[in-house]
PDB file of N, CA and C in Angstrom:
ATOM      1  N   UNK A   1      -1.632  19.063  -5.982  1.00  0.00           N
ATOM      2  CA  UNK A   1      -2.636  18.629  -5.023  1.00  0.00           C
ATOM      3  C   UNK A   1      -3.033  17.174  -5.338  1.00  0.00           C
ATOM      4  N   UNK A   2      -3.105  16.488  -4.342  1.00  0.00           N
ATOM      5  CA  UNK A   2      -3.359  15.060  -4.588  1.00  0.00           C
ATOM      6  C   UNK A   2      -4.549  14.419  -5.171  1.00  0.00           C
ATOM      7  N   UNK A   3      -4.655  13.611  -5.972  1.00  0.00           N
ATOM      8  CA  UNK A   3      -6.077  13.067  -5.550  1.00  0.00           C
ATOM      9  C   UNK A   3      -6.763  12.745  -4.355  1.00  0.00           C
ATOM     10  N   UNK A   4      -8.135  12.618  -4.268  1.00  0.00           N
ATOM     11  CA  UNK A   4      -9.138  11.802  -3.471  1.00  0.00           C
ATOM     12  C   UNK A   4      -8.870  10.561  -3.085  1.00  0.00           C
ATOM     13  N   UNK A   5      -8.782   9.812  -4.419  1.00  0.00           N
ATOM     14  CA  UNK A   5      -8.119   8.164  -3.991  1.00  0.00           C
ATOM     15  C   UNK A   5      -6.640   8.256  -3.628  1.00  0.00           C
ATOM     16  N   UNK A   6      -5.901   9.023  -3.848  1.00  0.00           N
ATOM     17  CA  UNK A   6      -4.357   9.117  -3.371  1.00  0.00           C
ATOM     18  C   UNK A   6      -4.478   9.523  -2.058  1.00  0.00           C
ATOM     19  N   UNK A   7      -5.164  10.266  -1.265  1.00  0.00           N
ATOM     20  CA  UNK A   7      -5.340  10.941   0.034  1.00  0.00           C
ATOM     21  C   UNK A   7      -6.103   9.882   0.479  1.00  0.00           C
ATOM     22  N   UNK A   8      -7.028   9.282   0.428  1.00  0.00           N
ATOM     23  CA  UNK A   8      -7.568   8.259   1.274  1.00  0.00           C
ATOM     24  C   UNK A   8      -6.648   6.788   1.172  1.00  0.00           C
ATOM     25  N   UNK A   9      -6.123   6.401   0.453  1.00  0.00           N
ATOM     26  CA  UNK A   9      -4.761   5.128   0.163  1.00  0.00           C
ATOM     27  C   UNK A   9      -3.584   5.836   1.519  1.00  0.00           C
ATOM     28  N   UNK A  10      -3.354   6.957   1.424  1.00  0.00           N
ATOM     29  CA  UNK A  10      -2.331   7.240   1.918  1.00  0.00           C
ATOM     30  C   UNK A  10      -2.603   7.755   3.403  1.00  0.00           C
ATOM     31  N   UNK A  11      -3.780   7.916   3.822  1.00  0.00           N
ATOM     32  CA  UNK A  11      -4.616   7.791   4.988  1.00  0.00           C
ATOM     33  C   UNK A  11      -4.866   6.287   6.126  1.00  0.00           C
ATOM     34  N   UNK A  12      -4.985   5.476   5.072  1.00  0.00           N
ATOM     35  CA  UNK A  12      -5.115   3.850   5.000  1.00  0.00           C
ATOM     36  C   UNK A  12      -3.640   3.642   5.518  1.00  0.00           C
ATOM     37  N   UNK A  13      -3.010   3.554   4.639  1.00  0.00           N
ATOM     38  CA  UNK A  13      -1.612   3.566   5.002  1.00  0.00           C
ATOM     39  C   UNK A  13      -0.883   4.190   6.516  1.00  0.00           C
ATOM     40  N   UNK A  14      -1.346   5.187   6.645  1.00  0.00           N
ATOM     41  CA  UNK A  14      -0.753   5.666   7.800  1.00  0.00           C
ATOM     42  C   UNK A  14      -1.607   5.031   8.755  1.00  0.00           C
ATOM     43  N   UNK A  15      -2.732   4.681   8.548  1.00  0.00           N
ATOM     44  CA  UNK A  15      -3.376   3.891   9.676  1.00  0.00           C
ATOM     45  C   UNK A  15      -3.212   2.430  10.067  1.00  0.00           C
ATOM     46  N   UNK A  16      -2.543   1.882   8.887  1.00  0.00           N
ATOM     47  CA  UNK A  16      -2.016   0.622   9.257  1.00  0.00           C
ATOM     48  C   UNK A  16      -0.582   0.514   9.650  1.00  0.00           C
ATOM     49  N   UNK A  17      -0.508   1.613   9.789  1.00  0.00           N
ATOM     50  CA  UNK A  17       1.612   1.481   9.938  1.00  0.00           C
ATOM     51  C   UNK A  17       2.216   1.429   8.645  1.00  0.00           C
ATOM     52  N   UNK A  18       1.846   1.691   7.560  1.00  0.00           N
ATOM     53  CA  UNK A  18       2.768   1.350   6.522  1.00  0.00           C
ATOM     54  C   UNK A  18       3.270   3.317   6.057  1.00  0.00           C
ATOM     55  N   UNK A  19       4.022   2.714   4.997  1.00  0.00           N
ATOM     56  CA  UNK A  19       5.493   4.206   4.759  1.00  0.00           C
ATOM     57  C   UNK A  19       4.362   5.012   3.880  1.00  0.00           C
ATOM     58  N   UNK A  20       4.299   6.443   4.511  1.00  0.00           N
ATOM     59  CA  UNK A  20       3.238   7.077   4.474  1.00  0.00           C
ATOM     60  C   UNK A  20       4.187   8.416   3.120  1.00  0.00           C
ATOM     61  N   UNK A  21       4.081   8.978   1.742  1.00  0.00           N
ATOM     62  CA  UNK A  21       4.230   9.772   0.833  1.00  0.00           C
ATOM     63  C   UNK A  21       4.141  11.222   1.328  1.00  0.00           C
ATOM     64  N   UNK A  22       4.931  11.746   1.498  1.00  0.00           N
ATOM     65  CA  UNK A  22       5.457  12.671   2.720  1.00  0.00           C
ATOM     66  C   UNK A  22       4.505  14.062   1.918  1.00  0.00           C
ATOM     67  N   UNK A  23       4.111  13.747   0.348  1.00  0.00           N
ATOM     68  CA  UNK A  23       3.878  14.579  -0.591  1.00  0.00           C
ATOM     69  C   UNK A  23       2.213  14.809  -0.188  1.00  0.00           C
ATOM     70  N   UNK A  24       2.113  13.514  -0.183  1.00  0.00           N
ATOM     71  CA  UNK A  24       0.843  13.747   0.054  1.00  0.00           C
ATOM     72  C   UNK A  24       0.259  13.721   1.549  1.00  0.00           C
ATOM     73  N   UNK A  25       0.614  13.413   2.905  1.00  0.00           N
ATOM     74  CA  UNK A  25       0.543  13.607   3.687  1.00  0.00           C
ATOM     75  C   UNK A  25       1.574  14.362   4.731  1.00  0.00           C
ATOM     76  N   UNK A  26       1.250  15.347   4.503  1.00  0.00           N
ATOM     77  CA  UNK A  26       2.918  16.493   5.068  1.00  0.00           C
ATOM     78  C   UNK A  26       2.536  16.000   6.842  1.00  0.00           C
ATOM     79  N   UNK A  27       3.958  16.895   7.230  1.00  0.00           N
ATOM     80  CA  UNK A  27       3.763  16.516   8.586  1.00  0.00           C
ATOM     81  C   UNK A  27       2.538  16.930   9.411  1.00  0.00           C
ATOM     82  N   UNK A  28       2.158  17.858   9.414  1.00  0.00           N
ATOM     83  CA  UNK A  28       1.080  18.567  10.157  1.00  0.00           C
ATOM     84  C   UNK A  28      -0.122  17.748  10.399  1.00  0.00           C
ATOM     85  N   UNK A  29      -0.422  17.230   8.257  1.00  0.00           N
ATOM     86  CA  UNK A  29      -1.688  16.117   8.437  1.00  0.00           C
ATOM     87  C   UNK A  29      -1.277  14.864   9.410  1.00  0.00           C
ATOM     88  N   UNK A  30       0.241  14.402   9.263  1.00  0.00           N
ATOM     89  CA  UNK A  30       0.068  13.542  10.031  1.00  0.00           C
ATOM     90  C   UNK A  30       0.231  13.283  11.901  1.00  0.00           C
ATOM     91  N   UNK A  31       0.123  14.493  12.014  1.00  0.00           N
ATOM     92  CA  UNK A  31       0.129  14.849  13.819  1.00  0.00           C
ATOM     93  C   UNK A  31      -1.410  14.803  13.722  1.00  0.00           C
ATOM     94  N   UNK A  32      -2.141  15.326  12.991  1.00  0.00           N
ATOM     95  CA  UNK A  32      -3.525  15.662  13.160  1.00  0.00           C
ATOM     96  C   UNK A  32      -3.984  14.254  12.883  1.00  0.00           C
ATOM     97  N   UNK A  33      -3.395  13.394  12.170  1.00  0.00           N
ATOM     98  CA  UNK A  33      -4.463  11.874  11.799  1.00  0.00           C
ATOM     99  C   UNK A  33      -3.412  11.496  13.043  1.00  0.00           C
ATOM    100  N   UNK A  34      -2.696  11.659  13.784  1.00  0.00           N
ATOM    101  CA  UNK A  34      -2.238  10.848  14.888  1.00  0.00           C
ATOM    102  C   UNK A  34      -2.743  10.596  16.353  1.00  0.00           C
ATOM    103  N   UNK A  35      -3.790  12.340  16.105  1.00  0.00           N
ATOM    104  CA  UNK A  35      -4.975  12.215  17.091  1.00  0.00           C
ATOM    105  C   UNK A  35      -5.989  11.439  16.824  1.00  0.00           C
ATOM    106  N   UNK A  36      -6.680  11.634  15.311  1.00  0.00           N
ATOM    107  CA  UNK A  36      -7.858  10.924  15.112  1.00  0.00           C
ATOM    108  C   UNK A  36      -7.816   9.530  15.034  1.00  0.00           C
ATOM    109  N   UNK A  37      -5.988   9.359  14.891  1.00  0.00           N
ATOM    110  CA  UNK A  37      -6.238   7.290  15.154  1.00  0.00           C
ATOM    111  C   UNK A  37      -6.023   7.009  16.412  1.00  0.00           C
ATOM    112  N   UNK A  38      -5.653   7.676  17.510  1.00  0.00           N
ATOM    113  CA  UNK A  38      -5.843   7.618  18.728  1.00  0.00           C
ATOM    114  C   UNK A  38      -6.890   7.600  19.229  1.00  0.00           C
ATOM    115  N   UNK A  39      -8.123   8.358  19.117  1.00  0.00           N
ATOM    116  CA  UNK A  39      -9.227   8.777  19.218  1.00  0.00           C
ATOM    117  C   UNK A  39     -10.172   7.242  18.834  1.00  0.00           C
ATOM    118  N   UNK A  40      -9.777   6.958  17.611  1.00  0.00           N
ATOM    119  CA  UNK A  40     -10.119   6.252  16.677  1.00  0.00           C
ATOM    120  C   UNK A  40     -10.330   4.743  17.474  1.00  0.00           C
ATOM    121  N   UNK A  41      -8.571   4.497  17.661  1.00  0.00           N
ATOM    122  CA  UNK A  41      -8.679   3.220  18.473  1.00  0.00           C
ATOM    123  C   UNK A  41      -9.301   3.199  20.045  1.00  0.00           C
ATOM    124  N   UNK A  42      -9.076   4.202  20.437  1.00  0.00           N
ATOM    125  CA  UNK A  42      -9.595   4.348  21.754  1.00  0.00           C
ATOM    126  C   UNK A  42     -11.085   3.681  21.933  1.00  0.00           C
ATOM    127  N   UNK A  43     -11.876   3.884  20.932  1.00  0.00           N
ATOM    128  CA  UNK A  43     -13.428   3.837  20.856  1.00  0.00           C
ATOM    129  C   UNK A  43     -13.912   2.548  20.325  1.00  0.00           C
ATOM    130  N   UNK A  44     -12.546   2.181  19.472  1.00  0.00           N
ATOM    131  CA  UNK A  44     -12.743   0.487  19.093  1.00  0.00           C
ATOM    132  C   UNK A  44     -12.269  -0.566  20.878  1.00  0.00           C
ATOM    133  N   UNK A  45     -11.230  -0.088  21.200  1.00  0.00           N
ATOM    134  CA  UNK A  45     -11.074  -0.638  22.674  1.00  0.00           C
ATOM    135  C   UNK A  45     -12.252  -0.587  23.583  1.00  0.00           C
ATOM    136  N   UNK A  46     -12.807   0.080  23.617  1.00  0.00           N
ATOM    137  CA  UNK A  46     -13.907   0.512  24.983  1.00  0.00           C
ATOM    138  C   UNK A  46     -14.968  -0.509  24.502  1.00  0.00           C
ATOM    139  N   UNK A  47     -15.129  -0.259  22.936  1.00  0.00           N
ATOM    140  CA  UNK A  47     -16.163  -1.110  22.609  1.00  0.00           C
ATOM    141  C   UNK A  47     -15.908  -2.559  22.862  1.00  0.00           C
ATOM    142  N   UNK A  48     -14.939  -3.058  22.319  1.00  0.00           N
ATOM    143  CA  UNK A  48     -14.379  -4.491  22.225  1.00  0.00           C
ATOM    144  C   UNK A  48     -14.669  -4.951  24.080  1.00  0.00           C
ATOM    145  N   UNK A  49     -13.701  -4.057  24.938  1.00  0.00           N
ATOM    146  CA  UNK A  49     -14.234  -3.883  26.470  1.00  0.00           C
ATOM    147  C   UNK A  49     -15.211  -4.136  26.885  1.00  0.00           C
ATOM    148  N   UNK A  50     -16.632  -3.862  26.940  1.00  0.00           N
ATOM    149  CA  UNK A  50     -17.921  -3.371  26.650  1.00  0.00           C
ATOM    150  C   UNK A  50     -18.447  -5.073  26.471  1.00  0.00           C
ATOM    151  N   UNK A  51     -18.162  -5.204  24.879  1.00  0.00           N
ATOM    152  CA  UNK A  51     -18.487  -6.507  25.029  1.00  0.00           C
ATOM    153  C   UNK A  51     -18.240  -7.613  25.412  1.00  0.00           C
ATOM    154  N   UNK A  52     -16.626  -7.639  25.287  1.00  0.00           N
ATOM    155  CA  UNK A  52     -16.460  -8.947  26.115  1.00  0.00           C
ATOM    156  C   UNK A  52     -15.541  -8.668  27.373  1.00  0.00           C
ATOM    157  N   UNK A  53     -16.644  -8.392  27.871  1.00  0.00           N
ATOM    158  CA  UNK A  53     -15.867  -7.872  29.667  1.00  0.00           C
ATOM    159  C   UNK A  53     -15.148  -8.746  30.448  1.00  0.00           C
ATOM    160  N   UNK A  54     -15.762 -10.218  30.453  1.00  0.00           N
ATOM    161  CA  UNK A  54     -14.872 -11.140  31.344  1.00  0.00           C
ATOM    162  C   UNK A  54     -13.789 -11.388  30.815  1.00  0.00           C
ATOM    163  N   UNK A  55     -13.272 -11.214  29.300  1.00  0.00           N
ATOM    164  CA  UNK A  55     -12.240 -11.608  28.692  1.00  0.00           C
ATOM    165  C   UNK A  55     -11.451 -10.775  29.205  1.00  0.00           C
ATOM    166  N   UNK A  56     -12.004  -9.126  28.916  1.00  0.00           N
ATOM    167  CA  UNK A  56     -11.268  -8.055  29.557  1.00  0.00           C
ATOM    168  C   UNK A  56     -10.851  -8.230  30.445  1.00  0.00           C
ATOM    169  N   UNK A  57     -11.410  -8.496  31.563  1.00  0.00           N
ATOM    170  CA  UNK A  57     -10.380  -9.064  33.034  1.00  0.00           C
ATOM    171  C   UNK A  57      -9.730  -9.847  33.247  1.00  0.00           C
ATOM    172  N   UNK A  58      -9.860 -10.622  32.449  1.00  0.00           N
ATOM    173  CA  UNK A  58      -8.627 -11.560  32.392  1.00  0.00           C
ATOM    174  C   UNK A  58      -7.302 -11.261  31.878  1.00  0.00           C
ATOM    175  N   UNK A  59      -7.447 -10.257  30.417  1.00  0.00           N
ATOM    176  CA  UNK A  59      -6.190  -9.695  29.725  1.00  0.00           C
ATOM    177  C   UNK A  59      -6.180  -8.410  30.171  1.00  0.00           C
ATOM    178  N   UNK A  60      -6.215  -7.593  30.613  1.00  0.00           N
ATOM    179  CA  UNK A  60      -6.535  -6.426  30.413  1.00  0.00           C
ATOM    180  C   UNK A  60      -4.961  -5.808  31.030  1.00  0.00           C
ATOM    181  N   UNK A  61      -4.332  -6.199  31.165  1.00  0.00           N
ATOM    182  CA  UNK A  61      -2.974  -6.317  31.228  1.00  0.00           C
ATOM    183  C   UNK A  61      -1.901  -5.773  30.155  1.00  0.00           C
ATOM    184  N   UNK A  62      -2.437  -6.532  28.875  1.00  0.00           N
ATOM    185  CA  UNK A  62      -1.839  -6.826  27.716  1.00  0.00           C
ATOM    186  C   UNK A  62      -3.277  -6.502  26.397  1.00  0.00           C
ATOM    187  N   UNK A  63      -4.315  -5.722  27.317  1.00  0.00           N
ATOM    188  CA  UNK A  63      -5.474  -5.402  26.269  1.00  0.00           C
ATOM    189  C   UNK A  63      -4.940  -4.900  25.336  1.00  0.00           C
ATOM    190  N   UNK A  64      -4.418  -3.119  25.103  1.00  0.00           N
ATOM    191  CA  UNK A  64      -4.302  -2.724  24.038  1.00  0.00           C
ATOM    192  C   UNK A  64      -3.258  -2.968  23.185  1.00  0.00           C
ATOM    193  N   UNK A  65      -2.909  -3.965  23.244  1.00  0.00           N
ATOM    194  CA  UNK A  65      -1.944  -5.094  22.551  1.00  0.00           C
ATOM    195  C   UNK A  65      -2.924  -5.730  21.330  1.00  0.00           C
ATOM    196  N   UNK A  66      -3.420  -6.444  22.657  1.00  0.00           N
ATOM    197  CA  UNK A  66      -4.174  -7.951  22.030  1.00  0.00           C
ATOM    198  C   UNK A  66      -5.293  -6.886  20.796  1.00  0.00           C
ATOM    199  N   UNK A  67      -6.278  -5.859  21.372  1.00  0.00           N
ATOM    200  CA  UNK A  67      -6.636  -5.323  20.596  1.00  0.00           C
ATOM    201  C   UNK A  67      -5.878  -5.000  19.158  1.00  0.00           C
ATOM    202  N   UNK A  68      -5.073  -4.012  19.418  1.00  0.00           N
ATOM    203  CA  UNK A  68      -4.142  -3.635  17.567  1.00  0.00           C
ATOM    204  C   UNK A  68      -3.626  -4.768  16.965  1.00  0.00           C
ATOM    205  N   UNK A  69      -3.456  -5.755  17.446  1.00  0.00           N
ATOM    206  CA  UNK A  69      -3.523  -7.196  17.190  1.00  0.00           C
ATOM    207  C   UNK A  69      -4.626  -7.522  16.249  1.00  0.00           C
ATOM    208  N   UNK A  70      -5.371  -7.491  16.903  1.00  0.00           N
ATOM    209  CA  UNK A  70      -6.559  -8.016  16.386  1.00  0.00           C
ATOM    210  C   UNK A  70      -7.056  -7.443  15.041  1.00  0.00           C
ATOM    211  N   UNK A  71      -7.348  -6.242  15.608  1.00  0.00           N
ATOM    212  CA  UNK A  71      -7.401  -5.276  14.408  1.00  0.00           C
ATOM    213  C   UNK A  71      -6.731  -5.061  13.031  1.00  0.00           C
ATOM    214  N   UNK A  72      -5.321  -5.822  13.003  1.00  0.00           N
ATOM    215  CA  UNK A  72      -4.376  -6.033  12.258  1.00  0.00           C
ATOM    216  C   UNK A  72      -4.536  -7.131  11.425  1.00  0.00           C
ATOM    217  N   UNK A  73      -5.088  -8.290  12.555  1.00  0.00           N
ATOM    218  CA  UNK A  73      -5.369 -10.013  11.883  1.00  0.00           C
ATOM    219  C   UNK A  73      -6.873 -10.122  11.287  1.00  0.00           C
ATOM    220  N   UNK A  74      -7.489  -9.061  11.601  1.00  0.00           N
ATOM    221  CA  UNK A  74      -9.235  -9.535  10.939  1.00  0.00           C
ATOM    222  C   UNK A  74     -10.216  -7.619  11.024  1.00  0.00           C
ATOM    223  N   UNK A  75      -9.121  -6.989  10.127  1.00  0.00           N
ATOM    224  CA  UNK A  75      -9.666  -5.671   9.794  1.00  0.00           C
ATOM    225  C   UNK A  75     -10.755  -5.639   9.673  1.00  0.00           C
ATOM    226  N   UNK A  76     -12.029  -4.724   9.954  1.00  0.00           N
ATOM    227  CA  UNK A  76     -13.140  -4.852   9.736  1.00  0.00           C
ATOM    228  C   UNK A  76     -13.989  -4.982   8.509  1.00  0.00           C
ATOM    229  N   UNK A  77     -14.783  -5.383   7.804  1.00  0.00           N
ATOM    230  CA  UNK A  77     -15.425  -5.301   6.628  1.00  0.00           C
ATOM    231  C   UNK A  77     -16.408  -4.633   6.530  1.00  0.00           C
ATOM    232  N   UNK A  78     -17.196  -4.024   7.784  1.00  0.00           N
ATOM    233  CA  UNK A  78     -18.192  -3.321   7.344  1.00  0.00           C
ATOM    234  C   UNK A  78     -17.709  -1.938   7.987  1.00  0.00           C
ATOM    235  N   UNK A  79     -18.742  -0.724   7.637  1.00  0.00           N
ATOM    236  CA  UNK A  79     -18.527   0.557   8.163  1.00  0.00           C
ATOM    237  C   UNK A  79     -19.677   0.391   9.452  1.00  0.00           C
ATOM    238  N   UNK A  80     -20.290  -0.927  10.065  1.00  0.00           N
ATOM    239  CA  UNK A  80     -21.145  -0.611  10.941  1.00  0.00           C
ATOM    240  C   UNK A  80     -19.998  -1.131  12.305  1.00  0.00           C
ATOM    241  N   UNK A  81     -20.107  -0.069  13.394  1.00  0.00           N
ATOM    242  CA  UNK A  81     -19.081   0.073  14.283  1.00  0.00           C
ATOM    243  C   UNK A  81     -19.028  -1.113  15.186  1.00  0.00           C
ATOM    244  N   UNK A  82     -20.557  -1.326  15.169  1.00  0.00           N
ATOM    245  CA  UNK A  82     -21.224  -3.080  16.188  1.00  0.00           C
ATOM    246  C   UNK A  82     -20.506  -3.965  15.976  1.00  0.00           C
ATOM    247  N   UNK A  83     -20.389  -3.953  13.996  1.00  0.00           N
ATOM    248  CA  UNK A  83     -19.771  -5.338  13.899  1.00  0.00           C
ATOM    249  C   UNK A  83     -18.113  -5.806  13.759  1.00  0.00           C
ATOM    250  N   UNK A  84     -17.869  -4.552  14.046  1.00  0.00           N
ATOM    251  CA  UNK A  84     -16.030  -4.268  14.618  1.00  0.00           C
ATOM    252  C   UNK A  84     -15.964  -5.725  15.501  1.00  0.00           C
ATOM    253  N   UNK A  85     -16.646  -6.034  16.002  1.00  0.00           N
ATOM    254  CA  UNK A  85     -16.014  -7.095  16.832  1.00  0.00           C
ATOM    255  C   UNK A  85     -16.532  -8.424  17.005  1.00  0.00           C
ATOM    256  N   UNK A  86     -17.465  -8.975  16.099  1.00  0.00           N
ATOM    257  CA  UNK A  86     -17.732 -10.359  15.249  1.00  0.00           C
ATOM    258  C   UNK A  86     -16.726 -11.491  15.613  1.00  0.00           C
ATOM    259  N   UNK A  87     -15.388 -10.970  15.283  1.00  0.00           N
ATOM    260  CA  UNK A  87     -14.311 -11.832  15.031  1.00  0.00           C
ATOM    261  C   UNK A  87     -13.362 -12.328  16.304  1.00  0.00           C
ATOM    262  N   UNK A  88     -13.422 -11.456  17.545  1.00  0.00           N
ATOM    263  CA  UNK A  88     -12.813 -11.035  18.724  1.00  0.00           C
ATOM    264  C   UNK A  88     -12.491 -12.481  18.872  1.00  0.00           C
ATOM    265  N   UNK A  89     -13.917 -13.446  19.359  1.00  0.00           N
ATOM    266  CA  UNK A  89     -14.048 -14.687  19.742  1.00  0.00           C
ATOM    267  C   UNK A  89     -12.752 -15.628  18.683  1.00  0.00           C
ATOM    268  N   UNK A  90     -12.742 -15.688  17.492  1.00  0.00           N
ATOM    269  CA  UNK A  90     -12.637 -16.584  16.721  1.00  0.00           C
ATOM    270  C   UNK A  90     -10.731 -16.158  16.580  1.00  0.00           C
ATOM    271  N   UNK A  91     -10.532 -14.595  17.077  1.00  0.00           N
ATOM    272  CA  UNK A  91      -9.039 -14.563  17.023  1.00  0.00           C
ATOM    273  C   UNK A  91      -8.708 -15.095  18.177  1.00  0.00           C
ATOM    274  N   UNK A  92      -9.629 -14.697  19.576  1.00  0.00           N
ATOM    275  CA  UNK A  92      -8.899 -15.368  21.024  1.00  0.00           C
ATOM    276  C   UNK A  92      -8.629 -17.418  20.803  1.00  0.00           C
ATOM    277  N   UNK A  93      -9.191 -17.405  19.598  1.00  0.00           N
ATOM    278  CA  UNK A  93      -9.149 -19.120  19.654  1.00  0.00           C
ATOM    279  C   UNK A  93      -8.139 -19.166  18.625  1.00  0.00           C
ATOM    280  N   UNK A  94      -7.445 -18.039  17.672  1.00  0.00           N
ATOM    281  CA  UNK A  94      -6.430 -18.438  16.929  1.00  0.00           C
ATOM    282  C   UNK A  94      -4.927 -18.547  16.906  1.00  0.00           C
ATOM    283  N   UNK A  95      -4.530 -19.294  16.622  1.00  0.00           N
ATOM    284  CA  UNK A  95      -2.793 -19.570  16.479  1.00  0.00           C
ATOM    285  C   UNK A  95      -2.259 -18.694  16.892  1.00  0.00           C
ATOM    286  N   UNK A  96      -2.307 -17.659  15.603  1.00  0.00           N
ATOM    287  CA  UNK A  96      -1.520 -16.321  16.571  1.00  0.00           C
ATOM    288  C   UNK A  96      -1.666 -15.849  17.996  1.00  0.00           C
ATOM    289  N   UNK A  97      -2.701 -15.868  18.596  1.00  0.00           N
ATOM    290  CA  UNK A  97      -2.997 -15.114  19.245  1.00  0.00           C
ATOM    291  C   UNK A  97      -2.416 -16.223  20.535  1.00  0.00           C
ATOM    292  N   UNK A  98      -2.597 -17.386  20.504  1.00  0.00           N
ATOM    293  CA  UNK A  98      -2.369 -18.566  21.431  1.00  0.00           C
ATOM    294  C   UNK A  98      -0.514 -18.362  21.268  1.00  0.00           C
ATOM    295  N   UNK A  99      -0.459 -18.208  20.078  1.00  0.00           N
ATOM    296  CA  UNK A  99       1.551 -18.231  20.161  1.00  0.00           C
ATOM    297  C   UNK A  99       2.491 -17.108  20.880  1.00  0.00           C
ATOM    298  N   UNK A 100       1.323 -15.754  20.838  1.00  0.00           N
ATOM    299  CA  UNK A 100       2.173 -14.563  21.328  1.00  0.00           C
ATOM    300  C   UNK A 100       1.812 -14.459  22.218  1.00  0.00           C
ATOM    301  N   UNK A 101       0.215 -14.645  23.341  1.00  0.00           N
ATOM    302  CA  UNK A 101      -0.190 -14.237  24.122  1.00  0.00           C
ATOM    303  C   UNK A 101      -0.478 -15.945  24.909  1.00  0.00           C
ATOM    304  N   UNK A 102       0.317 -15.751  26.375  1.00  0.00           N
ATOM    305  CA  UNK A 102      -0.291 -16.931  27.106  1.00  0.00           C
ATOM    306  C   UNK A 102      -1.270 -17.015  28.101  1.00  0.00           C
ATOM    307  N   UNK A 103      -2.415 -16.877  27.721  1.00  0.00           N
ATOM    308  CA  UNK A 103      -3.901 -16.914  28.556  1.00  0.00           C
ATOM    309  C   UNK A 103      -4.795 -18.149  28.122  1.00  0.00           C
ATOM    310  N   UNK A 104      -5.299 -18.632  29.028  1.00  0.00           N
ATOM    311  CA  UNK A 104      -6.386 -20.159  28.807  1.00  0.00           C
ATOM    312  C   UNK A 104      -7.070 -19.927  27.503  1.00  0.00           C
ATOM    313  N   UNK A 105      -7.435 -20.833  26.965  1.00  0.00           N
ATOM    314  CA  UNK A 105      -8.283 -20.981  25.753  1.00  0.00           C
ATOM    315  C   UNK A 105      -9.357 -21.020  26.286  1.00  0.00           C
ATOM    316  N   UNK A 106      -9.852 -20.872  26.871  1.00  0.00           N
ATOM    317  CA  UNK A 106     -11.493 -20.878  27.412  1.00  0.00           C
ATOM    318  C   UNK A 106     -12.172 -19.197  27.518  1.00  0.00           C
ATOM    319  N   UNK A 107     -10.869 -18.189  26.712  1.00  0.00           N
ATOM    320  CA  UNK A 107     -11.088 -17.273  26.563  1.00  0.00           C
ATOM    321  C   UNK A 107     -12.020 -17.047  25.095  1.00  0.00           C
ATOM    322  N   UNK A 108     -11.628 -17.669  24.353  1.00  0.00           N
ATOM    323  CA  UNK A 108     -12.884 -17.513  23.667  1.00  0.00           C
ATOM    324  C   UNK A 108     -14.123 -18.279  23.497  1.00  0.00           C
TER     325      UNK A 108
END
């Protein structure tokens, strides 16, 4: 049976896309964390939505892109859900986001 810190690393892992220890997360857990990161992101989208709505209409095309994007380039630091999206502004103005995605800079 795994550890605590081995089950939450390997939780982490499957939530970022990385090669998930088959030992410690058998298949079953990972159909079941495949809902809750669905679930998961779903609620970070609506929110991100929510707040910056005009951006939303402008991308919303290529939203849940630009979102797991995002999420990828400036992971959150706190456990408060509000401040999930602090950074939104400061990625729509960054490199990456200007190199893969072609929408006006006046988006952020």
């Amino acid at each position: 049976m795994p550890q605590l810190k081995e089950l939450q690393d390997e939780i982490l892992n499957y939530f970022t896309g990385k090669e998930v220890d088959e030992k410690t997360l058998n298949e079953k857990a990972q159909k079941d964390l495949s809902i809750y990161k669905s679930l998961v992101l779903s609620g970070m989208q609506g929110l991100i939505q929510k707040i910056f709505d005009k951006s939303y209409q402008v991308i919303s095309d290529q939203f849940q892109d630009i979102v797991t994007d995002y999420l990828h380039q400036y992971p959150s630091k706190s456990p408060i859900y509000n401040e999930l999206c602090c950074d939104f502004p400061k990625f729509l103005a960054s490199d990456f986001f200007n190199e893969k995605y072609t929408y006006p800079s006046y988006l952020s």
